[in-house]
C-alpha atoms as a PDB file:
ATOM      1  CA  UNK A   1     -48.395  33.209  33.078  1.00  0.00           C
ATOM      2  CA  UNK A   2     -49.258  29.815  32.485  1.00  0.00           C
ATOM      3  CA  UNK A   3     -52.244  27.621  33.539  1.00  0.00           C
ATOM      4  CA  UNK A   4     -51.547  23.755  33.428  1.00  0.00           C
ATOM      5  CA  UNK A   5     -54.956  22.134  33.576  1.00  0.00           C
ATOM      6  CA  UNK A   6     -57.531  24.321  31.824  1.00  0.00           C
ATOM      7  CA  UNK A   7     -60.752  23.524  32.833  1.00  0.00           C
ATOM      8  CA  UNK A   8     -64.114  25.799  33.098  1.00  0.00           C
ATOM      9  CA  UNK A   9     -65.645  23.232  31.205  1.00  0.00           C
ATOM     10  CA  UNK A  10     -63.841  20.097  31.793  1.00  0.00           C
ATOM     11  CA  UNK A  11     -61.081  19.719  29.424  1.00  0.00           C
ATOM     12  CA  UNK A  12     -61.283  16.785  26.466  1.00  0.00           C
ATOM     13  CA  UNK A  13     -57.737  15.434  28.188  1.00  0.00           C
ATOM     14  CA  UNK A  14     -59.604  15.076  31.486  1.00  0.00           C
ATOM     15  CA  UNK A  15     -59.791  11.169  31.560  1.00  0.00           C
ATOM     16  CA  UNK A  16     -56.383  10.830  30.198  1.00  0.00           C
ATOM     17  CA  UNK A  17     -54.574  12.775  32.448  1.00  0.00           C
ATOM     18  CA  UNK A  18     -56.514  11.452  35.416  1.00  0.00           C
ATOM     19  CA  UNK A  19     -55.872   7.555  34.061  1.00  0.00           C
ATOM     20  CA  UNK A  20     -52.501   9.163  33.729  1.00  0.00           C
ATOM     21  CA  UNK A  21     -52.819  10.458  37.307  1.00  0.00           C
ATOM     22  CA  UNK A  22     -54.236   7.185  38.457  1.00  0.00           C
ATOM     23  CA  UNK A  23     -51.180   5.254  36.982  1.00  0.00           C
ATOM     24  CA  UNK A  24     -48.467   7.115  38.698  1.00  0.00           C
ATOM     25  CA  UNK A  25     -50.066   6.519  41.927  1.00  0.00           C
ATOM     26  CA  UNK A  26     -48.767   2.723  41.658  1.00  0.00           C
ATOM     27  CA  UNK A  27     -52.930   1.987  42.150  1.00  0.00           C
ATOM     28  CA  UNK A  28     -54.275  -0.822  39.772  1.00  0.00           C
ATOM     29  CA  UNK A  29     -57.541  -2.379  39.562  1.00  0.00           C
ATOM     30  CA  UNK A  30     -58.314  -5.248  41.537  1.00  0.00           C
ATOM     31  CA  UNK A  31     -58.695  -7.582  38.769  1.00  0.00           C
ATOM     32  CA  UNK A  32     -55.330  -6.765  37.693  1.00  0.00           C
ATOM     33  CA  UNK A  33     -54.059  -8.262  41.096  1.00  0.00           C
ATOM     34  CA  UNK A  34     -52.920 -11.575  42.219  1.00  0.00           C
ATOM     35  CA  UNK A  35     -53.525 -12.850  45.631  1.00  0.00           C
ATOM     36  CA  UNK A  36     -54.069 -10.376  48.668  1.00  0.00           C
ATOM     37  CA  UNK A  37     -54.223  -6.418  48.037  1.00  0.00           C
ATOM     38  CA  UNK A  38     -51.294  -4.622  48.935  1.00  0.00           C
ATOM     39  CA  UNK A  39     -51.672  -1.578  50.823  1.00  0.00           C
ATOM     40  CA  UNK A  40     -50.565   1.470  48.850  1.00  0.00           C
ATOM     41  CA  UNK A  41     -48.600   4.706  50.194  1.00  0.00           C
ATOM     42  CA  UNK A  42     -49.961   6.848  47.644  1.00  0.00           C
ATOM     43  CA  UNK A  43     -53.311   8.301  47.259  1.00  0.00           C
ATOM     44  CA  UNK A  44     -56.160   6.150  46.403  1.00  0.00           C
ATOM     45  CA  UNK A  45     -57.658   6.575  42.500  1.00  0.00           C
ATOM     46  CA  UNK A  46     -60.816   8.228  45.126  1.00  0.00           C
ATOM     47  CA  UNK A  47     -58.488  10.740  46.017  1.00  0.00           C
ATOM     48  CA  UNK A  48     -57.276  11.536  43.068  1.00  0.00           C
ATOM     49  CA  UNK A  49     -60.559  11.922  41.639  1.00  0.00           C
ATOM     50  CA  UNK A  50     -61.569  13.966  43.586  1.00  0.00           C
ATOM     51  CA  UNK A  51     -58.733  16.060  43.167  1.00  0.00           C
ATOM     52  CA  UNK A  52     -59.082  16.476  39.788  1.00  0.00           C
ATOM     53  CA  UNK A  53     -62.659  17.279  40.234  1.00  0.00           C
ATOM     54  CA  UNK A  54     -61.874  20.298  42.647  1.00  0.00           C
ATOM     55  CA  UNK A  55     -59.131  21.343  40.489  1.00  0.00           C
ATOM     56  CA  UNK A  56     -61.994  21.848  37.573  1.00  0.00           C
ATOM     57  CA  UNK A  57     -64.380  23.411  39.882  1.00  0.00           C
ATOM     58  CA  UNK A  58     -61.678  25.502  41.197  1.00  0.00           C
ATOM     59  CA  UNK A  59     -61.411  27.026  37.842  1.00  0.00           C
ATOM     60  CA  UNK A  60     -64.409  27.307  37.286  1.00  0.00           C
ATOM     61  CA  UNK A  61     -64.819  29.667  40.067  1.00  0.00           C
ATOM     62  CA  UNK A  62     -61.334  31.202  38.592  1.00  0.00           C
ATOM     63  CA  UNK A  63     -63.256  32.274  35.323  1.00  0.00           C
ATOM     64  CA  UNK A  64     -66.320  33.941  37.199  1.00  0.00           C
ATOM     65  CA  UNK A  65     -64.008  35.741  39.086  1.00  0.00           C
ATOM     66  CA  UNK A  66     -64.461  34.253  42.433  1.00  0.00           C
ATOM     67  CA  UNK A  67     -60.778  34.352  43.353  1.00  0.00           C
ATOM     68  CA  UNK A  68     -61.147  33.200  47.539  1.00  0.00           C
ATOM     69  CA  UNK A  69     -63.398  30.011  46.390  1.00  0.00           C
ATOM     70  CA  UNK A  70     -60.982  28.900  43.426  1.00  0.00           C
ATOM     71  CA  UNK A  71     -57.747  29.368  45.868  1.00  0.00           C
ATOM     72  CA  UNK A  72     -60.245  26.852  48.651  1.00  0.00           C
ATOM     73  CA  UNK A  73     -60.850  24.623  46.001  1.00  0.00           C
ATOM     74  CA  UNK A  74     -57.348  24.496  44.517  1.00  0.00           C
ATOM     75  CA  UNK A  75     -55.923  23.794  48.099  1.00  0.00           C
ATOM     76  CA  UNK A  76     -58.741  21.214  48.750  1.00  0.00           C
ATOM     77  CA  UNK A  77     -57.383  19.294  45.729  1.00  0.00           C
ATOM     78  CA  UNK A  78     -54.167  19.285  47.026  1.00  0.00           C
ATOM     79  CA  UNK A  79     -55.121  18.012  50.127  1.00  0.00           C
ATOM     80  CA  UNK A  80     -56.539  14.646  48.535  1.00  0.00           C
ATOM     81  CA  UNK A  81     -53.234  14.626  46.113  1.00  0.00           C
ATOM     82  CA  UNK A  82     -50.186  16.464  47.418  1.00  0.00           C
ATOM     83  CA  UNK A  83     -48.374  15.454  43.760  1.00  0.00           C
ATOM     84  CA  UNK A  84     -50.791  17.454  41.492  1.00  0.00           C
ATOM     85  CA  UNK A  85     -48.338  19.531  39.571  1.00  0.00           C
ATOM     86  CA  UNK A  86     -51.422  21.457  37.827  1.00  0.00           C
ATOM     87  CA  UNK A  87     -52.547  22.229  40.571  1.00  0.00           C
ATOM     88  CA  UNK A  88     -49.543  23.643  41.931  1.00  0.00           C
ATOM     89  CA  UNK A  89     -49.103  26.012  39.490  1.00  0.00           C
ATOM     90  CA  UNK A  90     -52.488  27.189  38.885  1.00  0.00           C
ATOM     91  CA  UNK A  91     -52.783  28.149  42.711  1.00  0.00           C
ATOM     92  CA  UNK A  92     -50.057  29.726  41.823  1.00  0.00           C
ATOM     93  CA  UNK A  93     -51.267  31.699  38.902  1.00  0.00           C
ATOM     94  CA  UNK A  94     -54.160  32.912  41.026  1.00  0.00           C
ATOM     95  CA  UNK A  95     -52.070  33.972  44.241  1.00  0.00           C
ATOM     96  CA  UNK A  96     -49.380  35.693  41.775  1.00  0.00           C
ATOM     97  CA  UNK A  97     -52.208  37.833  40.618  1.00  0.00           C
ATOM     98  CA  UNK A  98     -53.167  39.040  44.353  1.00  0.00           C
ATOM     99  CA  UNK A  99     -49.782  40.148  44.443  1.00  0.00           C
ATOM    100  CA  UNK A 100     -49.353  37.320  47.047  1.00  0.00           C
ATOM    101  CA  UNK A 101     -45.618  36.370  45.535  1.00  0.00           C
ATOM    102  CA  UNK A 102     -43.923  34.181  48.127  1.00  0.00           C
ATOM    103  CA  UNK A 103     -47.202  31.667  48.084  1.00  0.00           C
ATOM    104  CA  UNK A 104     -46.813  32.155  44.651  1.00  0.00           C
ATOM    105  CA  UNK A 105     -43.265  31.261  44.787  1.00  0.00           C
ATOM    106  CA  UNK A 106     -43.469  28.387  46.863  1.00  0.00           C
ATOM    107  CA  UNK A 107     -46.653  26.569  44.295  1.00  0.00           C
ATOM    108  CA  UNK A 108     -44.418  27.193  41.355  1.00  0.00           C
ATOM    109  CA  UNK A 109     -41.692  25.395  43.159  1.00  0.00           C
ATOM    110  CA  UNK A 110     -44.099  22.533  44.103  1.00  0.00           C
ATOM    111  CA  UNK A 111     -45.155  22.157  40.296  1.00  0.00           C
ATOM    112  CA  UNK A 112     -41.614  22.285  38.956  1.00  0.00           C
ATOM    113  CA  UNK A 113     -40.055  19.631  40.848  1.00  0.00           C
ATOM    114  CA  UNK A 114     -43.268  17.603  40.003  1.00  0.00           C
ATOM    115  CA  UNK A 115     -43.295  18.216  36.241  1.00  0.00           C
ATOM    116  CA  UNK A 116     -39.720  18.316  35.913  1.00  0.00           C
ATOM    117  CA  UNK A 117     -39.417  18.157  32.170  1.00  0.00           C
ATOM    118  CA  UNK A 118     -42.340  21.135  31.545  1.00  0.00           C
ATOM    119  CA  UNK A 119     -40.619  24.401  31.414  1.00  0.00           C
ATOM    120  CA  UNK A 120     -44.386  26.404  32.524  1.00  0.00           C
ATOM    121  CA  UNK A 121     -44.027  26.616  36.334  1.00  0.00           C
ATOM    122  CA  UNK A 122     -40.469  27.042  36.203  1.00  0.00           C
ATOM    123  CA  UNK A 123     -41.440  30.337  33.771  1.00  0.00           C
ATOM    124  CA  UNK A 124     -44.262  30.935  36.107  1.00  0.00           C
ATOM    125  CA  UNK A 125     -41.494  31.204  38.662  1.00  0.00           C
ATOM    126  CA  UNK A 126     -39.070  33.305  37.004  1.00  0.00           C
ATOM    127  CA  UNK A 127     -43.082  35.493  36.105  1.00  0.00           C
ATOM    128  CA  UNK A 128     -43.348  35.693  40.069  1.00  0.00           C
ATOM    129  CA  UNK A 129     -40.053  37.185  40.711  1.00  0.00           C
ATOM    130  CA  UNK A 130     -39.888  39.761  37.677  1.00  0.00           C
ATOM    131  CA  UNK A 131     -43.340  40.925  38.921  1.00  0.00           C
ATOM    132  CA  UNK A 132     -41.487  41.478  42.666  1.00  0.00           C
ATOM    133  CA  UNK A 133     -38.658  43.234  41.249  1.00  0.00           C
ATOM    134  CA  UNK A 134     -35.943  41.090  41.466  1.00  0.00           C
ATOM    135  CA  UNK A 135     -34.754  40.982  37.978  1.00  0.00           C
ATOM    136  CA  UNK A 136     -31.684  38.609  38.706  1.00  0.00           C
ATOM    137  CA  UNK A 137     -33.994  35.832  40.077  1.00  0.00           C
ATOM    138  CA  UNK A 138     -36.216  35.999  37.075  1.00  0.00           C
ATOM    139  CA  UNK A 139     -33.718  35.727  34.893  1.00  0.00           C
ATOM    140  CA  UNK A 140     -32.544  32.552  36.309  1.00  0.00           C
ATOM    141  CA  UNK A 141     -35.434  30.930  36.040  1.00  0.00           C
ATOM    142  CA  UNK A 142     -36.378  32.202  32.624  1.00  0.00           C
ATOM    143  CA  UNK A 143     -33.474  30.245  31.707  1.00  0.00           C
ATOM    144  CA  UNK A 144     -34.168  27.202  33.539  1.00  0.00           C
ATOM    145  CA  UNK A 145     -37.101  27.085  31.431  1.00  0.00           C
ATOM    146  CA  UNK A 146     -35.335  27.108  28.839  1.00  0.00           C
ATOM    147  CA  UNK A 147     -32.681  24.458  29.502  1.00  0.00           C
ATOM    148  CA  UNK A 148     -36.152  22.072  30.230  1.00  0.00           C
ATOM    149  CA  UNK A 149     -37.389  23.483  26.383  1.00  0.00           C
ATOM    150  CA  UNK A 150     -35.210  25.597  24.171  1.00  0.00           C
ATOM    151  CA  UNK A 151     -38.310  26.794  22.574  1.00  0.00           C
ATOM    152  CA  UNK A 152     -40.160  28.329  24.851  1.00  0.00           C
ATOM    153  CA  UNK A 153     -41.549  31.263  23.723  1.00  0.00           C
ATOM    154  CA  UNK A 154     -42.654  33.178  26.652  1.00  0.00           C
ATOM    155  CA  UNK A 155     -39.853  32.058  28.064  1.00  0.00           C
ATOM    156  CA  UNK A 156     -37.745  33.560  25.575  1.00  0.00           C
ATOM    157  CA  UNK A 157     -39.764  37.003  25.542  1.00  0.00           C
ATOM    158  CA  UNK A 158     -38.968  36.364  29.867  1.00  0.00           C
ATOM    159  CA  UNK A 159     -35.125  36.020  29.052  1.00  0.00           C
ATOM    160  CA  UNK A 160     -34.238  38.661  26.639  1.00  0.00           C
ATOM    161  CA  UNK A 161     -37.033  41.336  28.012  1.00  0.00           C
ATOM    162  CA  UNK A 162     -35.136  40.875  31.621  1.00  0.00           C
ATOM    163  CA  UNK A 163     -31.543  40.994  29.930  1.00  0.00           C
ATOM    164  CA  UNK A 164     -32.089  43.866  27.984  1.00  0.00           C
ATOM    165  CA  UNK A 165     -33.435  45.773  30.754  1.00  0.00           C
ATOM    166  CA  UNK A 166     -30.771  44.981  32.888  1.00  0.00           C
ATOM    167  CA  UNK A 167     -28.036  46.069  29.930  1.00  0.00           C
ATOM    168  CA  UNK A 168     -27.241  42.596  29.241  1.00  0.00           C
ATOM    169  CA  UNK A 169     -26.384  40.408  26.399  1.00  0.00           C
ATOM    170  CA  UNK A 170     -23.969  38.563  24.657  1.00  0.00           C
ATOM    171  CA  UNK A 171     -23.691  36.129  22.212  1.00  0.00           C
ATOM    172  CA  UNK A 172     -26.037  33.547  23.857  1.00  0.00           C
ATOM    173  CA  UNK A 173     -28.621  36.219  24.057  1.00  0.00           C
ATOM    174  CA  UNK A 174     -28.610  36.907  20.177  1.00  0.00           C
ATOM    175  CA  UNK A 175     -29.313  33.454  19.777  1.00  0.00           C
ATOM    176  CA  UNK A 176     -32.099  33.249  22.315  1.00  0.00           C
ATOM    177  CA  UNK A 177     -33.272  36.818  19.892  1.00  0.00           C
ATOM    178  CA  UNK A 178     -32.863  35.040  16.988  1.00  0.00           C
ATOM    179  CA  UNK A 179     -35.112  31.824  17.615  1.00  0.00           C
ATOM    180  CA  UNK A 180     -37.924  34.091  19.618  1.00  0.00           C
ATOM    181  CA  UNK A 181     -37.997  35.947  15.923  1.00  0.00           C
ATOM    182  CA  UNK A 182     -38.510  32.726  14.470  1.00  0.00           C
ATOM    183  CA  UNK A 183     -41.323  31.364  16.535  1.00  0.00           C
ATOM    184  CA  UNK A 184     -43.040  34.861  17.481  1.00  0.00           C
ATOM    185  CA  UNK A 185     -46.313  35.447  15.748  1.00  0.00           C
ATOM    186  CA  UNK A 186     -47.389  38.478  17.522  1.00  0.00           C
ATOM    187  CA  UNK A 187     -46.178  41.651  15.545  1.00  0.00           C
ATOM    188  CA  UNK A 188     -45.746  43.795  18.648  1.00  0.00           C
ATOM    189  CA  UNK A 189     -43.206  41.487  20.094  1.00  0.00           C
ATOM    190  CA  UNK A 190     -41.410  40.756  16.517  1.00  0.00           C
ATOM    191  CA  UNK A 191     -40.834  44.498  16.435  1.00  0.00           C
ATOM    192  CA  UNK A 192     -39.145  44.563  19.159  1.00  0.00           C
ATOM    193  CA  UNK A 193     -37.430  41.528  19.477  1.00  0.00           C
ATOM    194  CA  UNK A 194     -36.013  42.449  16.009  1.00  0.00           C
ATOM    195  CA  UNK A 195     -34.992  46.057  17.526  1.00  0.00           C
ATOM    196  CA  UNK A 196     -33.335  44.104  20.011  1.00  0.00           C
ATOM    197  CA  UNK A 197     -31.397  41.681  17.478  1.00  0.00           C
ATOM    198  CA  UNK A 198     -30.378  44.909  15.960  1.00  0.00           C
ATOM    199  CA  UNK A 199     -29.025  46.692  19.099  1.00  0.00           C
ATOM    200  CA  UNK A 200     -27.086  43.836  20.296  1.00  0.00           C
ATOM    201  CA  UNK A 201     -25.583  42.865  17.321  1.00  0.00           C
ATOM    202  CA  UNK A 202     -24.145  46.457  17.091  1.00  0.00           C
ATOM    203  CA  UNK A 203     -23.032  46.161  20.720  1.00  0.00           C
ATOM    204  CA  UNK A 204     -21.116  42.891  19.878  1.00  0.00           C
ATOM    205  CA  UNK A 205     -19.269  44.452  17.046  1.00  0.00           C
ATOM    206  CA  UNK A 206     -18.436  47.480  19.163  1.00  0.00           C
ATOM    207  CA  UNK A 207     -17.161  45.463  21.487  1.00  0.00           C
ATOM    208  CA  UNK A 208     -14.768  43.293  19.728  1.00  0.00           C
ATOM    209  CA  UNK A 209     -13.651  46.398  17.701  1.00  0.00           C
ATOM    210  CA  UNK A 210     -12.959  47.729  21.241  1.00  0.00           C
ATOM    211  CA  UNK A 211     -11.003  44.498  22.177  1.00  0.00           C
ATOM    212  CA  UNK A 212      -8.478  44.588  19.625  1.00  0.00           C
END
């Protein structure tokens, strides 16, 4: 799984991301502004402060192990800005771990159409449904991580883990084996990613010596 906004000690991106934040909120400082101030729809740059400030202390609490307090404090962020993709997902993260899944679900959701270019809660999702069994699900949105970035690798390890188990794979698969091989650091997972590459390029040559 994937956290989006590590904090425990605030992070060194904090001020970017919330001037980041504070920019997609359509709020600009008053100096900035000509005549009258418009009233704004979104949250106020108070808000989202103090969003981002729960969302730290919510992992904060995360890392001592304080699991009810982080999920509060991750919620109470949410409730001063609703389009806090981080946040989404790292609620999320922590309610996937309970075993609560359909919460879980439902946060990765939130965070993917927020964030729609970063494939991490859409893997979180596919994460949330492989851990409730539903193998067809997960698979789905292992890919959909990958159509948002090819490169992915847990997404990758997601994809061809899930095929494989389900006695899958084709062609599109060996290339999914071949670029996790080229990315994958961890020796554990090269072994058997390269065990895989192995297998499946047999079954493909069965196959077509079976089709003519």
């Amino acid at each position: 799984m994937t956290n989006l906004f590590a904090a425990g000690r605030r992070p060194a991106r904090y001020a970017a991301i919330l001037c980041a934040a504070l920019l997609a909120s359509g709020c600009a400082s008053s100096s900035a502004r000509k005549g009258p101030p418009k009233p704004t729809l979104g949250p106020s740059p108070a808000d989202i402060t103090a969003a981002f400030e729960m969302a730290g202390d919510a992992q904060d609490a995360e890392a001592r192990g304080r699991t009810d307090e982080a999920i509060a404090k991750y919620r109470a962020a949410l409730s001063s800005y609703r389009e806090f993709p981080a946040a989404w997902n790292n609620l999320g993260v922590v309610l996937m771990d309970q075993g609560r899944f359909l919460e879980a679900g439902e946060c990765f959701a939130a965070a993917s159409d927020l964030a729609p270019f970063d494939p991490r809660p859409t893997y979180n999702l596919g994460l949330t449904w492989d851990r409730a069994g539903y193998m067809d699900e997960a698979l789905r949105y292992y890919n959909r991580a990958l159509e948002r970035d090819a490169r992915y690798l847990p997404a990758l390890r997601g994809s061809i883990r899930t095929e494989r188990l389900m006695g899958a794979g084709d062609a599109k698969t060996l290339e999914r084996l071949k670029a996790a091989l080229l990315l994958e650091q961890d020796p554990r997972w090269r072994e058997w990613l390269e065990l895989q590459r192995l297998r499946l390029e047999a079954e493909i040559r069965q196959t077509a010596v079976g089709a003519r």
